[in-house]
N, C-alpha and C. Protein backbone atom coordinates (compact mmCIF):
# COMPACT_ATOMS: atom_id res chain seq x y z
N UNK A 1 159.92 -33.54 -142.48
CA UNK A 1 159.27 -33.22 -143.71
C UNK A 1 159.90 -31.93 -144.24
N UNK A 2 159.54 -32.15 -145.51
CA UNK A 2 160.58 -30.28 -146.21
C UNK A 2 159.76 -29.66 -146.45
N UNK A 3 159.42 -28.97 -146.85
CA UNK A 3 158.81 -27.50 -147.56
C UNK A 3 159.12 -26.34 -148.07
N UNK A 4 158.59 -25.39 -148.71
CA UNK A 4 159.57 -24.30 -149.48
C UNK A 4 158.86 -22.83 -148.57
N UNK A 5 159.70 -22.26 -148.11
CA UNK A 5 158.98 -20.98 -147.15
C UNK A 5 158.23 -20.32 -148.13
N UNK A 6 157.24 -19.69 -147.84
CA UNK A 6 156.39 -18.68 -149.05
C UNK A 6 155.92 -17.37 -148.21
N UNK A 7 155.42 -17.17 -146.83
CA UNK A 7 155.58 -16.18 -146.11
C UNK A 7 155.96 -16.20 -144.91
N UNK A 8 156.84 -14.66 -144.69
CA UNK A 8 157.21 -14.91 -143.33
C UNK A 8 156.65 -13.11 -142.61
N UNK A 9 156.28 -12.85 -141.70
CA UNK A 9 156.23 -11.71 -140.97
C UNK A 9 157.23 -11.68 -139.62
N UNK A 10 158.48 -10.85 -140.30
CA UNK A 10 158.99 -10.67 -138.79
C UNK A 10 158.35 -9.87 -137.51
N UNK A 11 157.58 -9.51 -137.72
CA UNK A 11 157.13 -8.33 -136.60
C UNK A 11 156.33 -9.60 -135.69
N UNK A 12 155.45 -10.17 -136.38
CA UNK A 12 154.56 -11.96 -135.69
C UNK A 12 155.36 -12.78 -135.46
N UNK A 13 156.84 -12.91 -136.09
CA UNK A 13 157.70 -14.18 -136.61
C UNK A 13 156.34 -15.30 -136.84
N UNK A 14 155.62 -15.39 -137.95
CA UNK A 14 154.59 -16.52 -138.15
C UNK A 14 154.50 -16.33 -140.04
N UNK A 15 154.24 -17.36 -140.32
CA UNK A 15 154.09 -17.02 -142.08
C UNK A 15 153.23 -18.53 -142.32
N UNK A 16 153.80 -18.20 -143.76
CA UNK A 16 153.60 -19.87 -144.03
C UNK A 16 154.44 -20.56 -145.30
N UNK A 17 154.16 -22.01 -144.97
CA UNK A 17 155.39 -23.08 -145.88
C UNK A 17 154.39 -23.47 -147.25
N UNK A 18 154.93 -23.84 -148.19
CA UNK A 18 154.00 -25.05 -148.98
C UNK A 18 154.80 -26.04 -149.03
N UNK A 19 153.60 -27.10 -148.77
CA UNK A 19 154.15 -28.34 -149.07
C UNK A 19 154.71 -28.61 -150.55
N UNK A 20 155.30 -29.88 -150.90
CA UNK A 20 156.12 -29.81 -152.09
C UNK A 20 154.77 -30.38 -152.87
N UNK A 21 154.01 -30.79 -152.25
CA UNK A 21 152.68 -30.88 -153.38
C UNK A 21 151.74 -29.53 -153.52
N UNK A 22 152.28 -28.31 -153.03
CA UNK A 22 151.85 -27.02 -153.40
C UNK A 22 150.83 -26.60 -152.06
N UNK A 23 150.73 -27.26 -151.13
CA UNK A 23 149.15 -27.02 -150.11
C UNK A 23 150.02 -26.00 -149.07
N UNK A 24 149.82 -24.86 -148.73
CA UNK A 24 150.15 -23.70 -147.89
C UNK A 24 150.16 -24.04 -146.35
N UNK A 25 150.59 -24.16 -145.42
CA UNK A 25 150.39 -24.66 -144.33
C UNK A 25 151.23 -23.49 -143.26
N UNK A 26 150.50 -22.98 -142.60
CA UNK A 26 150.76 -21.71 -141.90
C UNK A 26 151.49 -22.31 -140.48
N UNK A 27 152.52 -21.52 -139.85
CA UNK A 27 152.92 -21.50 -138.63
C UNK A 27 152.70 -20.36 -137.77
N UNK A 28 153.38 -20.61 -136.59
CA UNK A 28 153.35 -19.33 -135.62
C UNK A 28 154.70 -19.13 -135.13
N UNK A 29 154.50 -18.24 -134.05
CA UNK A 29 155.39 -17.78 -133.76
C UNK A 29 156.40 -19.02 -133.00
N UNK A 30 155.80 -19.88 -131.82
CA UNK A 30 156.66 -20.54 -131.07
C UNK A 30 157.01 -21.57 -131.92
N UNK A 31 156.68 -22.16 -133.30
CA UNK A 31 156.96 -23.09 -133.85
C UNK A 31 158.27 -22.41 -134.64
N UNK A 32 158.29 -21.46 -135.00
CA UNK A 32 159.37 -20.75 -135.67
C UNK A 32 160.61 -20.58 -134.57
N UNK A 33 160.19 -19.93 -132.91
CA UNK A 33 161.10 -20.25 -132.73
C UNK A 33 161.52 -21.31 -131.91
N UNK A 34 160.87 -22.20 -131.95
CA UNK A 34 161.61 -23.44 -131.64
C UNK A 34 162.81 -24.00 -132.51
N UNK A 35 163.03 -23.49 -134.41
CA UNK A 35 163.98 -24.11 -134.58
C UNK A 35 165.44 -22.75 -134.68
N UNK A 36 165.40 -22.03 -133.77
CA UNK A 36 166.65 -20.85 -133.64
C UNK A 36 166.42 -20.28 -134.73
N UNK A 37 165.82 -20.21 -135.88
CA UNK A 37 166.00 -19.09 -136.91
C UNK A 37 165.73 -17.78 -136.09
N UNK A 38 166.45 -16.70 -137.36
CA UNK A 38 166.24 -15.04 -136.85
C UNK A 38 165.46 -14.47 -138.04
N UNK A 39 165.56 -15.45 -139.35
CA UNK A 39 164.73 -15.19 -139.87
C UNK A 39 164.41 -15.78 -141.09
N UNK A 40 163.49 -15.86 -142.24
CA UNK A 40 163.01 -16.35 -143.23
C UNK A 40 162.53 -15.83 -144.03
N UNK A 41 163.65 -15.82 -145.43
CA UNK A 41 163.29 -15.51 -146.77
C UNK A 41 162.72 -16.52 -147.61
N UNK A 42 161.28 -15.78 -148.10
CA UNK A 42 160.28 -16.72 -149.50
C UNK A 42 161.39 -16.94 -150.35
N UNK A 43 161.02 -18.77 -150.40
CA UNK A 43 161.76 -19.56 -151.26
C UNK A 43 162.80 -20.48 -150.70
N UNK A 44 163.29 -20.46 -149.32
CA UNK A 44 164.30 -20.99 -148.66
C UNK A 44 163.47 -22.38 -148.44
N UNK A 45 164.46 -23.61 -148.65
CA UNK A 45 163.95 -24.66 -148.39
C UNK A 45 163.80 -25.01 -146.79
N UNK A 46 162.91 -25.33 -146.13
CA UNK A 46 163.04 -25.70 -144.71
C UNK A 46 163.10 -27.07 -144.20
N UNK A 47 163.09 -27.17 -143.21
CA UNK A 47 162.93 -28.54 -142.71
C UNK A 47 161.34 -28.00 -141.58
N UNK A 48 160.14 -28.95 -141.16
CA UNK A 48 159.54 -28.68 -140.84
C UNK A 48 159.05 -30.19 -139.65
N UNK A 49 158.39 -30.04 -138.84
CA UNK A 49 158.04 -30.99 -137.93
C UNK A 49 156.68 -30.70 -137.71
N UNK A 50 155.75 -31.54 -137.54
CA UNK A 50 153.83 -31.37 -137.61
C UNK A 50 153.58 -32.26 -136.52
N UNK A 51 152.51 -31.75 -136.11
CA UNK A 51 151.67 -32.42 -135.36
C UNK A 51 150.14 -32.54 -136.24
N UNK A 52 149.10 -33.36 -135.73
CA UNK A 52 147.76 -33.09 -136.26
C UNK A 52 147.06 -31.59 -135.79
N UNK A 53 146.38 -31.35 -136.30
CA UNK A 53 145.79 -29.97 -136.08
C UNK A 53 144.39 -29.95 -135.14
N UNK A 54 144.68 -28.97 -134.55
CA UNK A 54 143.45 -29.01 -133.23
C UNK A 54 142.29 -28.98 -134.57
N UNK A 55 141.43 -29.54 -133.27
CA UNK A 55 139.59 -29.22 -133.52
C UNK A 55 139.18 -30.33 -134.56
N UNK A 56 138.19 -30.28 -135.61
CA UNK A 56 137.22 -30.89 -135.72
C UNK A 56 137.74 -31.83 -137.19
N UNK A 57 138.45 -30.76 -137.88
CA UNK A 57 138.90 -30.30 -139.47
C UNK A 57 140.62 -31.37 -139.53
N UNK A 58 140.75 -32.49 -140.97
CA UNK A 58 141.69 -32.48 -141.24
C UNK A 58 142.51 -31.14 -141.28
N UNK A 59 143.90 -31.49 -141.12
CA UNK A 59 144.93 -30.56 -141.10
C UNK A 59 146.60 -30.86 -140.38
N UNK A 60 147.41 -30.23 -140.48
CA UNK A 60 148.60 -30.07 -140.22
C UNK A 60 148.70 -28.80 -139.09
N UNK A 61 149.62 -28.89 -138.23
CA UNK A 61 149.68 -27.96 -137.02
C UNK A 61 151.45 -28.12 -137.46
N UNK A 62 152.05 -26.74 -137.68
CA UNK A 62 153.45 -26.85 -137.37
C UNK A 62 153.95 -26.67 -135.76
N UNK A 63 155.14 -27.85 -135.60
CA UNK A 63 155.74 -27.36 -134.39
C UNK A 63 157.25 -26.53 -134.67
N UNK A 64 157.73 -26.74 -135.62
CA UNK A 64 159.20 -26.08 -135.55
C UNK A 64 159.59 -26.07 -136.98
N UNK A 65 160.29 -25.13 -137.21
CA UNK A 65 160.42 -24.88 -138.58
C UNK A 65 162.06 -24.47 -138.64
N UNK A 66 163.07 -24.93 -139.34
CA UNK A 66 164.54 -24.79 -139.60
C UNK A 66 164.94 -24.89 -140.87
N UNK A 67 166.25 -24.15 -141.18
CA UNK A 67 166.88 -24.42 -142.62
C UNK A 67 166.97 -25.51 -142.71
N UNK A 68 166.68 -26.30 -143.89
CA UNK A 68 167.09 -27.75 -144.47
C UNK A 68 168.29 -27.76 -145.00
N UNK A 69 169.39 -28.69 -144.44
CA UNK A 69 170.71 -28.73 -144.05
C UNK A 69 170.73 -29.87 -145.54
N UNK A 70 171.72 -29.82 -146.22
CA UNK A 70 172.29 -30.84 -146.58
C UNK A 70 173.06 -32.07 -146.02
């Protein structure tokens, strides 16, 4: 799935993506580095991988987050 980065905190390495239908969907740290980035500037297109989201609540859980390669 793609998404457009919108925040990133290097000090957490955790931020968050929006989906291309605009919905914000936050990561963490081990999902970030699972895909080798060092780091992420708002606006970079990504490539992203999900799981369902713990607990009770629809949602999205990121597992890994990478530049989207042509």
């Amino acid at each position: 799935m793609q998404a457009t980065a919108y925040t990133y905190d290097p000090e957490t390495r955790s931020g968050q993506v929006l989906l291309d239908d605009g919905t914000p969907v936050p990561f963490d740290a081990p999902a970030f580095d699972a895909g080798g980035l060092r780091l992420l500037r708002p606006g970079q297109r990504v490539r992203i991988e999900t799981e369902p989201a713990d607990g009770a609540g629809p949602g999205l859980r990121i597992t890994l987050v990478t530049l989207q390669t042509l």
